[in-house]
Protein backbone atom coordinates (compact mmCIF):
# COMPACT_ATOMS: atom_id res chain seq x y z
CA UNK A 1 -16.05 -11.69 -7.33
CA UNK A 2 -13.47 -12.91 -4.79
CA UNK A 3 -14.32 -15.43 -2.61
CA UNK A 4 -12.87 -14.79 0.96
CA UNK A 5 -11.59 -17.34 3.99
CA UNK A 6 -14.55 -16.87 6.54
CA UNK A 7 -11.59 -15.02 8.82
CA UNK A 8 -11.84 -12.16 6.28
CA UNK A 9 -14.04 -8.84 6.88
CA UNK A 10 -15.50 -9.02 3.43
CA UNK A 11 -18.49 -6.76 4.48
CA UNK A 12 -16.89 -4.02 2.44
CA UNK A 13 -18.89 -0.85 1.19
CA UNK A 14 -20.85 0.00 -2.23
CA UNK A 15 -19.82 2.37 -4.34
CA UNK A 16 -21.80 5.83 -3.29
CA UNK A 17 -23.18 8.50 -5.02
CA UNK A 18 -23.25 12.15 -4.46
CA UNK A 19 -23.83 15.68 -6.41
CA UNK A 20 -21.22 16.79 -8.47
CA UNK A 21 -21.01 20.69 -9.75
CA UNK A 22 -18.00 20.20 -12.38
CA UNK A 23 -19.62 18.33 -15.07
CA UNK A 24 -21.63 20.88 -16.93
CA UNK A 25 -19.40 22.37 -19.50
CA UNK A 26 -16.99 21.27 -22.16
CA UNK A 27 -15.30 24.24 -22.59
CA UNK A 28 -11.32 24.50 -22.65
CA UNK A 29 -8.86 26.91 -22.71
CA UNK A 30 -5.18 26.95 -24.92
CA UNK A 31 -2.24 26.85 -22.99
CA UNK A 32 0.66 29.14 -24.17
CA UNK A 33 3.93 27.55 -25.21
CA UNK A 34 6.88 27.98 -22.24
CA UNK A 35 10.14 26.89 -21.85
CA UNK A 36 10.91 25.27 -18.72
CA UNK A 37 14.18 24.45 -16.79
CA UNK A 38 15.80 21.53 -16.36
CA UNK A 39 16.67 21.29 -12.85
CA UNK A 40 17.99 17.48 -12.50
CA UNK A 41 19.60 14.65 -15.61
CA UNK A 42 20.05 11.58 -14.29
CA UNK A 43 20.02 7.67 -14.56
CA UNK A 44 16.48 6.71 -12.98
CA UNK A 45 13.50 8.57 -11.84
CA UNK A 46 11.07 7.32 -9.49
CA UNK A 47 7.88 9.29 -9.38
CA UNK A 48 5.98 8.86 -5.58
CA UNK A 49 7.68 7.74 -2.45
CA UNK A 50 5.16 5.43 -1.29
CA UNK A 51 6.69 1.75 0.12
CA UNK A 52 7.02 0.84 -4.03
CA UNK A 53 8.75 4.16 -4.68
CA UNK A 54 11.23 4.15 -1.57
CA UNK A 55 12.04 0.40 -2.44
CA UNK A 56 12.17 1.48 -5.99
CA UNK A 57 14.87 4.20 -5.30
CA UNK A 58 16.94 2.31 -2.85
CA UNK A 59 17.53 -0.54 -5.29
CA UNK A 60 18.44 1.70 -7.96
CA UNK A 61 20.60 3.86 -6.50
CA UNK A 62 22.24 0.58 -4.76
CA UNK A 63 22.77 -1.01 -8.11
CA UNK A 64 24.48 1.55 -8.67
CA UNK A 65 22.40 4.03 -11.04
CA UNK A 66 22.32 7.86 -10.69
CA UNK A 67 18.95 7.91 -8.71
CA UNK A 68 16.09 10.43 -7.81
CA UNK A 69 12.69 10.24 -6.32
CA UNK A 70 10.15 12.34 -5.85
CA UNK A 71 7.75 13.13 -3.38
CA UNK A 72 4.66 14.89 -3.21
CA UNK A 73 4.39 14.92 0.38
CA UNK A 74 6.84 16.14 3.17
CA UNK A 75 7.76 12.32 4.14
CA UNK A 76 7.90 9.18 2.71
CA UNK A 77 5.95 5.63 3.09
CA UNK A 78 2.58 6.43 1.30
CA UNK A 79 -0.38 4.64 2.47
CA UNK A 80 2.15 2.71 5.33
CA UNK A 81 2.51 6.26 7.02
CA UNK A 82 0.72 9.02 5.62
CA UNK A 83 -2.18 7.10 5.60
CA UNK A 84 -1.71 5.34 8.55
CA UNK A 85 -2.65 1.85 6.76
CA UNK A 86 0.62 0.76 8.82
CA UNK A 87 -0.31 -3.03 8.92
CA UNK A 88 2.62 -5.03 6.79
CA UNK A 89 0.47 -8.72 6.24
CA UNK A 90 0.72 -12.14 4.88
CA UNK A 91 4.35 -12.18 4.85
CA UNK A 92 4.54 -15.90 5.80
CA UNK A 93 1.69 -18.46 4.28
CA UNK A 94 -0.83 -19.95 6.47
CA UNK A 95 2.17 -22.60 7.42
CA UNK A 96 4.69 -20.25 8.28
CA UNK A 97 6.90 -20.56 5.50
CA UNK A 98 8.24 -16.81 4.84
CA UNK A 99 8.06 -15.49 1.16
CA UNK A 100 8.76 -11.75 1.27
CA UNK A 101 12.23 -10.84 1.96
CA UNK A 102 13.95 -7.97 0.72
CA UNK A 103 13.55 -5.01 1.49
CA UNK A 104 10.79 -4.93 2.97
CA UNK A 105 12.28 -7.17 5.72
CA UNK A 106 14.91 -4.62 5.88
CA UNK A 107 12.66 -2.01 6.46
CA UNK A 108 11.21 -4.36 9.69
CA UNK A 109 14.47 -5.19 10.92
CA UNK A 110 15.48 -1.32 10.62
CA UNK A 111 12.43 -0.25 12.90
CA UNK A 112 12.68 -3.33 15.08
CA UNK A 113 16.22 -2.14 16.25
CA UNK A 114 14.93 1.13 16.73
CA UNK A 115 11.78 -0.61 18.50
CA UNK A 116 9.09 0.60 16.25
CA UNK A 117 7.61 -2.38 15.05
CA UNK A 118 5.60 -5.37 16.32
CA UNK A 119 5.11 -8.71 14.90
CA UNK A 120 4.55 -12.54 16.34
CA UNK A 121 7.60 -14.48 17.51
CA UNK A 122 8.57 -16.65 14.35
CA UNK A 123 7.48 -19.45 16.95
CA UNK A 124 4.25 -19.10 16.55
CA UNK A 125 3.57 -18.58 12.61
CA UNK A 126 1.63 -20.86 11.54
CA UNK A 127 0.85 -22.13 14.62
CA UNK A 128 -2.37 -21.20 17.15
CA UNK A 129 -1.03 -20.17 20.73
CA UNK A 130 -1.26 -16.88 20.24
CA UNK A 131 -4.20 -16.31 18.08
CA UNK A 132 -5.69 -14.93 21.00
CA UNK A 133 -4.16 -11.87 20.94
CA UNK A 134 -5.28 -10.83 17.65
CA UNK A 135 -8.60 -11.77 17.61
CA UNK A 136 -9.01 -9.62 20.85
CA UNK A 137 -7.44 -6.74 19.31
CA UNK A 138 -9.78 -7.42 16.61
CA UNK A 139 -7.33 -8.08 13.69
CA UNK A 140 -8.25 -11.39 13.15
CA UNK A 141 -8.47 -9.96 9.40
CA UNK A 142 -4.52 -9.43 9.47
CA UNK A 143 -3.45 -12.13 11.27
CA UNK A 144 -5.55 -15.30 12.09
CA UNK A 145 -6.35 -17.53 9.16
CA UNK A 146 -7.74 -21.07 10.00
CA UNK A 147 -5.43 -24.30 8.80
CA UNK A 148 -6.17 -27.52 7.19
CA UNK A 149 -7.63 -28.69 10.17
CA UNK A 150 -9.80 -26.06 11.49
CA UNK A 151 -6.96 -24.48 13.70
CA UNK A 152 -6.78 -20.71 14.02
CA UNK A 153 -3.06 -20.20 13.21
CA UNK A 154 -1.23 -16.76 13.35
CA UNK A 155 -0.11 -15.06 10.20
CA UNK A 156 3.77 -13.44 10.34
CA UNK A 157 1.99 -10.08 9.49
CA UNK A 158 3.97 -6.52 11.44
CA UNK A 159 2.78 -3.41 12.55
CA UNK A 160 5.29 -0.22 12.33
CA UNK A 161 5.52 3.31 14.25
CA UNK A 162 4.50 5.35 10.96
CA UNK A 163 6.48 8.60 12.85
CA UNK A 164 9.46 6.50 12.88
CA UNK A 165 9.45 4.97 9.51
CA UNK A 166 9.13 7.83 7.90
CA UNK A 167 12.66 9.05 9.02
CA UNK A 168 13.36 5.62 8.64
CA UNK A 169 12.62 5.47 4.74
CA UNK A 170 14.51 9.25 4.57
CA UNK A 171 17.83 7.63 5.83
CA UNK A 172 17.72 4.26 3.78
CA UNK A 173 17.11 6.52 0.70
CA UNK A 174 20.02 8.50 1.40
CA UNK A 175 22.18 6.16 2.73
CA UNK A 176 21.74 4.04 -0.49
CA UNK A 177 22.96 7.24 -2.58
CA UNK A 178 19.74 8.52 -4.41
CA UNK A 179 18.83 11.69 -3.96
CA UNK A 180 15.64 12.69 -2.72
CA UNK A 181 13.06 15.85 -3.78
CA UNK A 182 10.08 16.42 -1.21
CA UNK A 183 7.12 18.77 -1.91
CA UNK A 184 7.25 18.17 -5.63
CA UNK A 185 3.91 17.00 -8.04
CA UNK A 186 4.82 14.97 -11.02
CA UNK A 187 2.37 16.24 -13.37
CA UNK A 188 3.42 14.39 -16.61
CA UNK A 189 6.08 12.59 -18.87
CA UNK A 190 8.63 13.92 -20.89
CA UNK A 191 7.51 11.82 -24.33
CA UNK A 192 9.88 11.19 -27.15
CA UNK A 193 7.83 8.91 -29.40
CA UNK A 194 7.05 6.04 -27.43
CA UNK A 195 9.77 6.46 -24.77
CA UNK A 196 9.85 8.48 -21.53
CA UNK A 197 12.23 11.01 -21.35
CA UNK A 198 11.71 12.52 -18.11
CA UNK A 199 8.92 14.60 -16.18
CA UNK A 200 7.44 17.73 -15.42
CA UNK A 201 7.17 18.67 -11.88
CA UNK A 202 5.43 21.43 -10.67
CA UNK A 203 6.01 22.73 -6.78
CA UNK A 204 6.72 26.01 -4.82
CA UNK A 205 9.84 26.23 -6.69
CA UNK A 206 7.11 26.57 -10.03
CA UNK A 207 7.36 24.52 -13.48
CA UNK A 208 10.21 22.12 -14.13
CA UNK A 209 11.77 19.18 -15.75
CA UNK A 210 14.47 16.31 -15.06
CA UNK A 211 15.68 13.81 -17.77
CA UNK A 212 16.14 10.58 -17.06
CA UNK A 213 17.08 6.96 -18.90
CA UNK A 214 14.14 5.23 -16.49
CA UNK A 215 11.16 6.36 -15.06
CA UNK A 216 9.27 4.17 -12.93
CA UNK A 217 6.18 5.31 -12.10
CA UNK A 218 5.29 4.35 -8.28
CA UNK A 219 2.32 7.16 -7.40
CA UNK A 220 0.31 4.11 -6.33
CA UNK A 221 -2.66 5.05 -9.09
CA UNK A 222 -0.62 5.21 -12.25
CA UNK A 223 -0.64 9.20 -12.67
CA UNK A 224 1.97 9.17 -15.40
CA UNK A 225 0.24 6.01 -17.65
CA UNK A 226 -2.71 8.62 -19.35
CA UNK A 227 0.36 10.68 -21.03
CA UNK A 228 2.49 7.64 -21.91
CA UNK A 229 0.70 5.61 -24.39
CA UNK A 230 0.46 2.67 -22.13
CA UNK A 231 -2.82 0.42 -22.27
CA UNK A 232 -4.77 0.75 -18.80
CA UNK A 233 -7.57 -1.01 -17.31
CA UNK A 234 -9.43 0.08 -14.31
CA UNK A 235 -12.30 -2.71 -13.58
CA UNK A 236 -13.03 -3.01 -9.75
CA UNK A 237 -15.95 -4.99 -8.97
CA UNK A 238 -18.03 -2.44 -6.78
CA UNK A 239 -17.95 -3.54 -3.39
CA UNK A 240 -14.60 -5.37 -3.55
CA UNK A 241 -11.49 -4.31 -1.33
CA UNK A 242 -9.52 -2.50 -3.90
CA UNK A 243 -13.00 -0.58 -4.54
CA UNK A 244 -12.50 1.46 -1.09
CA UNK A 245 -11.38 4.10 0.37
CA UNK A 246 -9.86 4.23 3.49
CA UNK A 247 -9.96 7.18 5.95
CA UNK A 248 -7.74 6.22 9.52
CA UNK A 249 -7.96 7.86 12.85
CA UNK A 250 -6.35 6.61 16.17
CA UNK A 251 -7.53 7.64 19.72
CA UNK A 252 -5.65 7.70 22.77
CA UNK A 253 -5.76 8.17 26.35
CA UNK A 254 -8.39 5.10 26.23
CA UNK A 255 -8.27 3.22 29.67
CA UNK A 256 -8.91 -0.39 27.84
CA UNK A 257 -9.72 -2.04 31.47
CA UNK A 258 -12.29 -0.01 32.07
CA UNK A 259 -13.41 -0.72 29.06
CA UNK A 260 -13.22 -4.14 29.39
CA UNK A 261 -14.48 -4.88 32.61
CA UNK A 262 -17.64 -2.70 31.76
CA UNK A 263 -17.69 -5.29 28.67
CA UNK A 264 -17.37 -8.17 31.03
CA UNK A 265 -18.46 -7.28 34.03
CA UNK A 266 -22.01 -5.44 32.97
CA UNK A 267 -22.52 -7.48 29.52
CA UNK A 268 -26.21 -5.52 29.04
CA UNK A 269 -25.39 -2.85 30.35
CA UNK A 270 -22.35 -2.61 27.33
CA UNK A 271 -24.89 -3.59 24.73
CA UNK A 272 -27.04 -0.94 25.58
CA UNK A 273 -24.36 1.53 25.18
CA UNK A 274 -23.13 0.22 21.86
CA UNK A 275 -27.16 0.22 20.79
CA UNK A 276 -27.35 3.44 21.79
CA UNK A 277 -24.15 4.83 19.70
CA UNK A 278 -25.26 2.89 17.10
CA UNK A 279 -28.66 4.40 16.79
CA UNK A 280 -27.61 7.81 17.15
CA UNK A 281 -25.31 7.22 13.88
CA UNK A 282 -22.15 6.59 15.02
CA UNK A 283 -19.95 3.12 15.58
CA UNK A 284 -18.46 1.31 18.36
CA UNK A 285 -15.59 -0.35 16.43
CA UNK A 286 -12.08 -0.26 16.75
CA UNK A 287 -8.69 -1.99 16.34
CA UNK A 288 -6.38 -2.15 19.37
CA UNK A 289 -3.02 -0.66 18.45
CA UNK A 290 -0.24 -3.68 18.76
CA UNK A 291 2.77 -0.91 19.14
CA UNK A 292 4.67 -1.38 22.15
CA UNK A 293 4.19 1.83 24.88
CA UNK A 294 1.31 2.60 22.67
CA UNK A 295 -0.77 1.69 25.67
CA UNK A 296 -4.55 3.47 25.40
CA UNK A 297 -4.17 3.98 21.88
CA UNK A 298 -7.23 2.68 19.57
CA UNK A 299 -7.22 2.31 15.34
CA UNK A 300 -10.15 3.07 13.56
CA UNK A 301 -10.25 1.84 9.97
CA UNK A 302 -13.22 3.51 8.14
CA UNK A 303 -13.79 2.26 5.05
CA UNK A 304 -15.84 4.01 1.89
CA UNK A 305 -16.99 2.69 -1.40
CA UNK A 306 -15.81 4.18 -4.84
CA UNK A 307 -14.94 3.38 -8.19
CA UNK A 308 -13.32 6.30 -8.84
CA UNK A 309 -10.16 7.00 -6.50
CA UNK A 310 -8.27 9.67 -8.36
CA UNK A 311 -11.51 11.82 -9.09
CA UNK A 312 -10.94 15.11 -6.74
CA UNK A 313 -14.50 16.08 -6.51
CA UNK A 314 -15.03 12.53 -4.88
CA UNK A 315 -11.76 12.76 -2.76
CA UNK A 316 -13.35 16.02 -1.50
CA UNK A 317 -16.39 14.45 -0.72
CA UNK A 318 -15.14 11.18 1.47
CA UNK A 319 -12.27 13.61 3.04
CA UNK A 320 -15.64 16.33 4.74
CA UNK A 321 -18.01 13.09 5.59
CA UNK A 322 -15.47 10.58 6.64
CA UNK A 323 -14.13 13.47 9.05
CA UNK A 324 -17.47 14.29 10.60
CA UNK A 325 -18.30 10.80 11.22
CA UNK A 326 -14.73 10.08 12.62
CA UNK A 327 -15.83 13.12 14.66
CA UNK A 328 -19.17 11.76 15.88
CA UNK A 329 -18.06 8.47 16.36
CA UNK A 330 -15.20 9.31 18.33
CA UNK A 331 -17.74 12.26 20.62
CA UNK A 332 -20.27 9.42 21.22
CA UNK A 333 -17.66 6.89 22.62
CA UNK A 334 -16.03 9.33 24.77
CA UNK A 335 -20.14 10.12 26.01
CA UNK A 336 -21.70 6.88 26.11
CA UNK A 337 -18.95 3.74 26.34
CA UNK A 338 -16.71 3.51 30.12
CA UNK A 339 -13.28 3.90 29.27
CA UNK A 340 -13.10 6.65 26.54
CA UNK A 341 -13.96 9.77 29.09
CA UNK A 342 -10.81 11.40 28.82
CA UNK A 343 -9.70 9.95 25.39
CA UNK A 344 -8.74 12.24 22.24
CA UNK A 345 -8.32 11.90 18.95
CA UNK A 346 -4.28 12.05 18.29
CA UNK A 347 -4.11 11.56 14.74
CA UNK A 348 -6.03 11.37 11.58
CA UNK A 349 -4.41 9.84 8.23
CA UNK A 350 -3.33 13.23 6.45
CA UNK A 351 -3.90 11.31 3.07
CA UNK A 352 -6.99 9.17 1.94
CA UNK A 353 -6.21 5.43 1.88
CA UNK A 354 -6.95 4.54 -2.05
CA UNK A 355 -6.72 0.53 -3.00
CA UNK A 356 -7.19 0.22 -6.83
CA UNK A 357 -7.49 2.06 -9.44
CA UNK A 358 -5.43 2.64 -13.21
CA UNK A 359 -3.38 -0.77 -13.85
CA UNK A 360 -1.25 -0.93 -17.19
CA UNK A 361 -1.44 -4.03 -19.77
CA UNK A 362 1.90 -4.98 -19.53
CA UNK A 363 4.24 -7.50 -21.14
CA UNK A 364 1.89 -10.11 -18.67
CA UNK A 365 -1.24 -9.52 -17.45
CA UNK A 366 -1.72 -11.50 -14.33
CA UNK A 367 -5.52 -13.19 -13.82
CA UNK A 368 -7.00 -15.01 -11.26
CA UNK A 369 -5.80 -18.21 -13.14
CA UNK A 370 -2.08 -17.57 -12.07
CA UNK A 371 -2.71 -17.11 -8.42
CA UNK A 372 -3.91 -21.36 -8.97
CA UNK A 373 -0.73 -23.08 -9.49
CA UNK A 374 2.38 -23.88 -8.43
CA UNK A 375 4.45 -23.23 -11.05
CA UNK A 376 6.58 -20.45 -10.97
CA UNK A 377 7.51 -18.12 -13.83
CA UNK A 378 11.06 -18.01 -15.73
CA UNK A 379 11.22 -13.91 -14.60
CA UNK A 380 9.77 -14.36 -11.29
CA UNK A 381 10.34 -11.42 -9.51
CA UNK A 382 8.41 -11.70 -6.19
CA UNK A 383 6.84 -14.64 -4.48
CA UNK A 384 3.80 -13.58 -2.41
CA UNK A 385 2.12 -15.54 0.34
CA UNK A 386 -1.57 -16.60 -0.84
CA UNK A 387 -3.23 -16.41 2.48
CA UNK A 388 -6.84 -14.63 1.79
CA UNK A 389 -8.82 -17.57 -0.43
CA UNK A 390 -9.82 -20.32 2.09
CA UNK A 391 -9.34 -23.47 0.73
CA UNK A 392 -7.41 -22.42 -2.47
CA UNK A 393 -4.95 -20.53 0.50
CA UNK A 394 -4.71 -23.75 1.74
CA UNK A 395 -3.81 -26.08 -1.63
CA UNK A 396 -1.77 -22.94 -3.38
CA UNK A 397 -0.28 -20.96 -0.39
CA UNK A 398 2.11 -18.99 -2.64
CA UNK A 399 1.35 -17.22 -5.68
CA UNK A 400 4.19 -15.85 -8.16
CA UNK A 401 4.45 -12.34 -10.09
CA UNK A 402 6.96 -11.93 -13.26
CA UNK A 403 9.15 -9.25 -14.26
CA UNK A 404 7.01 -8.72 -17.29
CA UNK A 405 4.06 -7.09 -14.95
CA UNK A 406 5.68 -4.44 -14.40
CA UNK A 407 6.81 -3.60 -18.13
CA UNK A 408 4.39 -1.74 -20.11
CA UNK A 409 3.71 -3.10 -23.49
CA UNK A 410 5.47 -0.62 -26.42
CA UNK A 411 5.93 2.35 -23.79
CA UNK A 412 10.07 2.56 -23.55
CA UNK A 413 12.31 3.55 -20.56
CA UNK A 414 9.43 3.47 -18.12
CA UNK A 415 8.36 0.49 -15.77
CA UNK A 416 5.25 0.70 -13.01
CA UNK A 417 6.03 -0.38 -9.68
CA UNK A 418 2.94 0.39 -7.41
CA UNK A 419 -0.78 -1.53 -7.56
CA UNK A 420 -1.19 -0.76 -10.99
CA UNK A 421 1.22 -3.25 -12.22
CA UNK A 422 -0.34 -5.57 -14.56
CA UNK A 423 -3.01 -7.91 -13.24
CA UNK A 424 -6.51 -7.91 -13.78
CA UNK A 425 -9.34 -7.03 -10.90
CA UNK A 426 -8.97 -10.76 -9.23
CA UNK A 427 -5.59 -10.67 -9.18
CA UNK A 428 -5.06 -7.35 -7.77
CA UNK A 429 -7.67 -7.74 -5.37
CA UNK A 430 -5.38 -10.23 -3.22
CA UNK A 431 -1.87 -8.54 -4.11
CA UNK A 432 -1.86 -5.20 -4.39
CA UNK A 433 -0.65 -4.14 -0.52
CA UNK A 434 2.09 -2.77 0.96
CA UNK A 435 4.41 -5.01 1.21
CA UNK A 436 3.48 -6.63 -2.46
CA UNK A 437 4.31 -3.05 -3.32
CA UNK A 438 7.59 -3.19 -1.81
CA UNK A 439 8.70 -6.06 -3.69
CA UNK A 440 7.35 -4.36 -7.25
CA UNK A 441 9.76 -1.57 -6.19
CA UNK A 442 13.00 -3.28 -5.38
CA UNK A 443 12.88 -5.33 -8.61
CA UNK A 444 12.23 -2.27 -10.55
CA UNK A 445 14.76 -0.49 -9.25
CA UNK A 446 17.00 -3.51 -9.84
CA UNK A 447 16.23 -3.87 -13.64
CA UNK A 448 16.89 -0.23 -14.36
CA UNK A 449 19.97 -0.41 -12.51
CA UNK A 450 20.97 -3.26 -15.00
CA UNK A 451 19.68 -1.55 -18.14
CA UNK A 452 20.86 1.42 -17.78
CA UNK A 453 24.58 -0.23 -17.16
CA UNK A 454 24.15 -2.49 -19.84
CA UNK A 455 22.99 0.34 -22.20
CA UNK A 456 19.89 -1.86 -22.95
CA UNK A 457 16.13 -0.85 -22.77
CA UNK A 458 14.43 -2.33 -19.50
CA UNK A 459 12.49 -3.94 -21.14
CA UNK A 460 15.70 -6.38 -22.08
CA UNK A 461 17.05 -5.94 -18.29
CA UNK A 462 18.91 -9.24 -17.90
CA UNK A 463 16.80 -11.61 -15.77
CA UNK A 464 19.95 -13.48 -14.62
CA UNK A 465 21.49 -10.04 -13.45
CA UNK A 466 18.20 -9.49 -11.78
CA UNK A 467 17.45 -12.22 -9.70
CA UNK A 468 20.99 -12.22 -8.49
CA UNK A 469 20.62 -8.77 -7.36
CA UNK A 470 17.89 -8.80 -5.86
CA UNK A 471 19.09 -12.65 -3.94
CA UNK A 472 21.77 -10.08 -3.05
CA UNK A 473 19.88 -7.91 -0.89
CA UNK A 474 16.82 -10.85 0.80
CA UNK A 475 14.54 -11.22 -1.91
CA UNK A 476 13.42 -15.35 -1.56
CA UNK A 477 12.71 -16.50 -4.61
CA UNK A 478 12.16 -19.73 -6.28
C-alpha cells in the first residue's frame, strides 16, 4: 500500500457493494456482417481528448503528421474540465525546482494570458510564506508539503477556469493543424494481425471507420487495449487513490465572511451546526475555489470507492447516490451553516472522475522500485516531481518515466498515452494525474510524428529525434 506524507488526505473510501440485475444470463446474440464507410485516412489517430489526448494531437499534428482526434464529448480536457478535477499539481518538487514543462505549461501560460488560471508566485515554491492560503482553502493536499526541516512549503501546483480551457484546448488543436471530431465513440480497433489499422466509431452520424499509421489510445481507461492483443493489468489496492471515483460539484453565491466570522466569532455555536449536518447525513466540507472573480464559489470533491471504473451498472449507481448526497449536503448547508442562505449549486461535473483502471504491459513496466532512484532512463520521456511519499519525497524528489511505457509489447502502430501506460498499482498510484497525462501525450504524439516520417514502426521512433522535439516545444528533461 502507499505510504503518504502526513499532508496527504489518505482517508480515501472502500470499495462498495450494491445489487446488480445484469449478471444472470449468458446468452448472446450473432451480429450480421456490414460494410462500413470510411470517413477519414490519415497519419495518426488519437482516440479521447482528455489532457493526454489534446497533448497527444497537438504534438502530432505539430511534428508534422496528418492528425485526428476524437472526442466523445462536446469539449475537450477530460477529467481537467468535464469533470471538474481542474487542479494541475506537483509541478515543481518540494524545493521548487520545476520538472513539467511542455505543454502542459503551455496550456497554463495560454489561460494565464487569458486570466483563467491561478497558481503561487514562483517566489514562493518551495518556500512557506504563503502556505497559509492553502491550508485555509483547505488544499493543503495540493499544495503544502512539509520540507526537510519541518517547514510547510508551497507546491507550484495551478488551478484553471475549466469553461475557458475547454475553448482553450479547441484552438491549440486547431491551430497546431489536426483536425478534430466531437460527439464520436471509439468503439474498437481496426486489427490487421497484430497491428492497428484504424477504428470504428460509432455517433449520430451511425457506424464508421478511419485508417490510420498510429493510434494512440488516450480514453484515460484503455478502451481500445481488450481488442488489441495488448497484455493489461488492472490491480488497485481497494481503498487507494486510483481506486475512486470522483463526483465534483461547486456552489456559489456563498458569503465566506459570514461564514467565517460565525466560525470564529461563535466557535460552539459552528460546531453544533456542523454536528447537526453531520448527523442528519450530510457533510460540511468544502474546498475554496482559488480562481480569481470566483468570489463565493465553493468545490466539493466527493470521493467513492470502486474497483471497477468502466463497469456501467456501477457508473449508474455512484452517478444517482453521489447526486442525492451532493443534493442533501448542499440543502443542509444552505439550512443549518451562516453564510450559505442564498447559495446554489452552479455546476456539477457532467462526467464521473475515474483514477485507475486497465494499464498495458508495455516495453517497461514501471514499479514502485523506479520511483527510488536517481537515475534516469536512456528514453526518458517525462520527468515528474515526486512530492506525495514523505521522506522518500524528500531524498528522491523526481521520479523518471521512459518512452518504452507507453509502447505496448507485440501490439504494432498503437501507443497508450493516458493512466494506463505501463506501471504497476504503486507506481500509478503517485503518477497517473493530469498533468503526468499531459506529458504521456506530447511524447506520444512526438514519436508517431517521427515514425510515421521515418517510415519506421513506433516502436523504433528515434529517441534522439524525440527528445529534441519535444526540448523543442518545453519539455525539461534530463
Amino acid at each position: 500500500m502507499a505510504q503518504y506524507s502526513g499532508e496527504m488526505f489518505y482517508g480515501y473510501d472502500k470499495p462498495h457493494q450494491f445489487e446488480r440485475k445484469n449478471l444472470v444470463t449468458a446468452k448472446t446474440i450473432e451480429e450480421a456482417r456490414r460494410e462500413v464507410k470510411v470517413i477519414r485516412e490519415t497519419d495518426v489517430i488519437v482516440v479521447g481528448g482528455g489532457p493526454g489526448g489534446t497533448a497527444a494531437a497537438v504534438s502530432a499534428a505539430r511534428g508534422g503528421a496528418g492528425t485526428i482526434l476524437l472526442e466523445r464529448y462536446g469539449h475537450l480536457g477530460g477529467m481537467s474540465t468535464g469533470g471538474l478535477v481542474n487542479i494541475i499539481p506537483n509541478l515543481a518538487d518540494i524545493y521548487g525546482e520545476q520538472h513539467i514543462g511542455g505543454f502542459c505549461q503551455e496550456v497554463i501560460d495560454r489561460l494565464t494570458a487569458r486570466g483563467a488560471a491561478s497558481f503561487p508566485d514562483k517566489k514562493y515554491w518551495g518556500k512557506s510564506e504563503a502556505a497559509g492560503k492553502y491550508l485555509n482553502a483547505n488544499m493543503a493536499h495540493f499544495y503544502v508539503r512539509k520540507n526537510g526541516e519541518g517547514e510547510r512549503v508551497v507546491l507550484y501546483t495551478a488551478v484553471i477556469d475549466p469553461e475557458i480551457s475547454k475553448d482553450e484546448m479547441n484552438r491549440m488543436v486547431l491551430e497546431s493543424g489536426a483536425e478534430l471530431l466531437l460527439h464520436t465513440w471509439v468503439t474498437e480497433p481496426i486489427m490487421d494481425g497484430n497491428t492497428v489499422k484504424g477504428v470504428i466509431v460509432e455517433s449520430k452520424s451511425g457506424r464508421q471507420a478511419l485508417l490510420g499509421k498510429v493510434v494512440i489510445d488516450c480514453t484515460g481507461d484503455g478502451d481500445l487495449l481488450p481488442k488489441t492483443g495488448c497484455q493489461t493489468t488492472d490491480y488497485m489496492v481497494p481503498g487507494s487513490r486510483i481506486a475512486q471515483f470522483g463526483f465534483v460539484y461547486w456552489v456559489c453565491n456563498v458569503n465566506l465572511d459570514k461564514y467565517d466570522n460565525f466560525a470564529k466569532s461563535e466557535p460552539e455555536k459552528f460546531k453544533e451546526a456542523t454536528q447537526q449536518i453531520k448527523d442528519l447525513g450530510g457533510s460540511p466540507f468544502f474546498c475554496r475555489g482559488l480562481l480569481d472573480n470566483h468570489e463565493g464559489v465553493v468545490w466539493v470533491h466527493r470521493l467513492i470507492g470502486s474497483l471497477n471504473q468502466t463497469d456501467t451498472e456501477e457508473m449508474t449507481y455512484i452517478d444517482v447516490s453521489a447526486r442525492k448526497q451532493a443534493v442533501l449536503n448542499f440543502e443542509l448547508m444552505r439550512k443549518y451553516m451562516p453564510g450559505f442562505e442564498k447559495s446554489f449549486i452552479m455546476l456539477s461535473a457532467p462526467q464521473l472522475g475515474t483514477s485507475g483502471g486497465r494499464r498495458i504491459i508495455g516495453e517497461y513496466f514501471l514499479t514502485g522500485e523506479d520511483m527510488d532512484t536517481d537515475i534516469p532512463f536512456e528514453d526518458t520521456i517525462a520527468v515528474f516531481a515526486d512530492n506525495d511519499r514523505g521522506e522518500k519525497s524528500l531524498k528522491y524528489p523526481k521520479t523518471f518515466v521512459p518512452y518504452r511505457a507507453l509502447v505496448p509489447k507485440e501490439t504494432e502502430g498503437f501507443l497508450v498515452a493516458c493512466r494506463a501506460f505501463s506501471a504497476d498499482h504503486d507506481f500509478s498510484e503517485y503518477f497517473n494525474l493530469i498533468p503526468h497525462c499531459m506529458c504521456f501525450g506530447q511524447a506520444a504524439g512526438a514519436a508517431a510524428a517521427i515514425a510515421v516520417k521515418d517510415g519506421v514502426s513506433v516502436r523504433k521512433a528515434d529517441y534522439s529525434k524525440l527528445k529534441s522535439e519535444l526540448i523543442k516545444h518545453g519539455a525539461i528533461l534530463p
